[in-house]
C-alpha atoms as a PDB file:
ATOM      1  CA  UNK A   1     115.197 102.963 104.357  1.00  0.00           C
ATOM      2  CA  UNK A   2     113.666 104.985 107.124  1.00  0.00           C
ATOM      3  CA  UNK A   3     110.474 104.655 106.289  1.00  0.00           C
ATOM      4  CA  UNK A   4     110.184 101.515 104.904  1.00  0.00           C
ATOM      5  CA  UNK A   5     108.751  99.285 107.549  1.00  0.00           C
ATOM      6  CA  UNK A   6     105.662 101.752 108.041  1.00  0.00           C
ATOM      7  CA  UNK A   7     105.256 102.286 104.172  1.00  0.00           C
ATOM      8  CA  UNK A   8     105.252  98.578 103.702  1.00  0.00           C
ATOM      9  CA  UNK A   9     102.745  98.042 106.277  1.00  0.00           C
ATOM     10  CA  UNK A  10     100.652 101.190 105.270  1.00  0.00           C
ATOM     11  CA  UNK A  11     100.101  99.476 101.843  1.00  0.00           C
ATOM     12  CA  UNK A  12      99.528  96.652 102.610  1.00  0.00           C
ATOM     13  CA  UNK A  13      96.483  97.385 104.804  1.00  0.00           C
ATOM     14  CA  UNK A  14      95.761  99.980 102.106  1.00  0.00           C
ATOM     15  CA  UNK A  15      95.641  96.681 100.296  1.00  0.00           C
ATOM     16  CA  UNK A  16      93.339  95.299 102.364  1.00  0.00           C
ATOM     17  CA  UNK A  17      95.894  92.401 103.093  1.00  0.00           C
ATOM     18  CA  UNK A  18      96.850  90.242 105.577  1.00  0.00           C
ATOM     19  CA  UNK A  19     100.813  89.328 105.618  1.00  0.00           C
ATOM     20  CA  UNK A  20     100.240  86.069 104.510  1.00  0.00           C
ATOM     21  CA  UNK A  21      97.944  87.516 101.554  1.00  0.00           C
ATOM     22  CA  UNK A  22     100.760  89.490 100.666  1.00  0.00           C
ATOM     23  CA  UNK A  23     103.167  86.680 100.245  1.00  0.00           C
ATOM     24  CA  UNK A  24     100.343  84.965  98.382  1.00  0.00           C
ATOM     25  CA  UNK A  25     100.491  87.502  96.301  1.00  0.00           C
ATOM     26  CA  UNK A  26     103.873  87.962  95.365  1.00  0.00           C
ATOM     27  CA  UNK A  27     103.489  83.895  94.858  1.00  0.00           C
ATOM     28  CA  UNK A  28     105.186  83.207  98.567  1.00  0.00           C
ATOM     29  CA  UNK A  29     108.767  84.148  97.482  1.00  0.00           C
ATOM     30  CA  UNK A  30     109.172  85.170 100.856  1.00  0.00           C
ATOM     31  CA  UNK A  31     107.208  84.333 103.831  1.00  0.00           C
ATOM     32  CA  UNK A  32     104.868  86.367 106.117  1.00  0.00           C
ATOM     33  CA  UNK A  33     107.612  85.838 108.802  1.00  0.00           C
ATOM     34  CA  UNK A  34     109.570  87.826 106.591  1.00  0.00           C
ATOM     35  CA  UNK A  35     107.700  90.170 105.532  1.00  0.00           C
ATOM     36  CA  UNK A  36     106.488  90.855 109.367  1.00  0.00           C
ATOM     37  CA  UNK A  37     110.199  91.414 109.636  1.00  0.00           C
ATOM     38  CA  UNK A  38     110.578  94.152 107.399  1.00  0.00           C
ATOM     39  CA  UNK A  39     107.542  96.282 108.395  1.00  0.00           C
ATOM     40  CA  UNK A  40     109.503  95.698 111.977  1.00  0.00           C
ATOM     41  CA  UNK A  41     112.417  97.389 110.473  1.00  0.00           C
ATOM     42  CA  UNK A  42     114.209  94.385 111.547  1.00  0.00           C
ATOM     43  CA  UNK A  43     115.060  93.559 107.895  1.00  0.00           C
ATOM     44  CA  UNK A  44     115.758  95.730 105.118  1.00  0.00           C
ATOM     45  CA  UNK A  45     114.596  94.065 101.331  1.00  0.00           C
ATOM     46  CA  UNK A  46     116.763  94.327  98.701  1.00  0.00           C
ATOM     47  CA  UNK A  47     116.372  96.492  95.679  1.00  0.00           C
ATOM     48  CA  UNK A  48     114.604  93.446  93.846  1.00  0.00           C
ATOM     49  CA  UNK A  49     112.252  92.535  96.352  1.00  0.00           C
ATOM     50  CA  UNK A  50     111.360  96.216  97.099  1.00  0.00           C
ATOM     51  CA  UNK A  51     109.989  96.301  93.058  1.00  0.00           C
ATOM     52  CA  UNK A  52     108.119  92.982  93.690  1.00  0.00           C
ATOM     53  CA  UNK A  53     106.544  94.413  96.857  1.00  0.00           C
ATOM     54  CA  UNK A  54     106.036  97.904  95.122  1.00  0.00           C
ATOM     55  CA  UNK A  55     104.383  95.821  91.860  1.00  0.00           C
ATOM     56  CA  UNK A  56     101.887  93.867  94.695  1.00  0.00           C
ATOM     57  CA  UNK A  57     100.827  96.761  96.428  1.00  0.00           C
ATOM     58  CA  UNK A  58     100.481  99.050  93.279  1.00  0.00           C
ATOM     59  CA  UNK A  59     102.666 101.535  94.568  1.00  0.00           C
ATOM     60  CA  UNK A  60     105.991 103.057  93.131  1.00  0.00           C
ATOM     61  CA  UNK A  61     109.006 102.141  94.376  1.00  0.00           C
ATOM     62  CA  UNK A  62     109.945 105.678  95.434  1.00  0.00           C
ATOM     63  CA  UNK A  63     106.921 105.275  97.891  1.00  0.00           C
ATOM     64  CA  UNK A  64     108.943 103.219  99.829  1.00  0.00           C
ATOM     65  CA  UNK A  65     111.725 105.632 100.316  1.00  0.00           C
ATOM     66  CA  UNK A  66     110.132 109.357 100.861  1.00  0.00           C
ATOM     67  CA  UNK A  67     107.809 110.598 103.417  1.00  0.00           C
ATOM     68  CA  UNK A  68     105.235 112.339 102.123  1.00  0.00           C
ATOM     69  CA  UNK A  69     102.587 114.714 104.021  1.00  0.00           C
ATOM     70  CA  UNK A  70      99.665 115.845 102.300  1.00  0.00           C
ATOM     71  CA  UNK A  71      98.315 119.157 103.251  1.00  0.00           C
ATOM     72  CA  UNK A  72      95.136 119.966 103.089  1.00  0.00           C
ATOM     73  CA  UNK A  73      95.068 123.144 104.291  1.00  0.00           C
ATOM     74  CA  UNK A  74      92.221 124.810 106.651  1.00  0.00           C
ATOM     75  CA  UNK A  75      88.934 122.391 105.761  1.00  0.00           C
ATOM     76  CA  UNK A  76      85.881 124.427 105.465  1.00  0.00           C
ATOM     77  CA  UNK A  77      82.484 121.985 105.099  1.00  0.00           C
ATOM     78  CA  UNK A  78      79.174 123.927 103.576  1.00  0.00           C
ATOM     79  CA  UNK A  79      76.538 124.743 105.653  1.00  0.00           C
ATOM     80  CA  UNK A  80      73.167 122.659 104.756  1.00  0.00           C
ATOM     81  CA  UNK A  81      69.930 125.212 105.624  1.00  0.00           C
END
């Protein structure tokens, strides 16, 4: 669960959502006390909560668990004349 506090809050903002529009969301099952405790990394969710937060935030569950770096390589932008 490394990276699951910063995942959780990446989608969420991703989201556009506040913590307590995220337990809104997910029809306050938990609170945004909670939920400010696991993008802390103070917490860890369980398996069923992680596929109800994964579900809100239209992510996959795996998103929660991997790191992954896009690369985009050298950028090159077109010159306008």
């Amino acid at each position: 669960m490394k990276y699951l506090a910063s995942r959780l809050k990446s989608a969420r903002l991703m989201n556009g959502l506040s913590l307590q529009g995220l337990s809104d969301r997910i029809e306050n099952r938990i609170t945004k006390q909670a939920l400010s405790k696991y993008e802390q990394g103070q917490v860890i969710p369980d398996s069923e909560m992680i596929g109800i937060l994964a579900e809100a935030l239209k992510v996959r569950t795996d998103y929660f668990h991997t790191d992954t770096v896009i690369d985009f390589g050298e950028i090159e932008f077109r010159r306008v004349f």
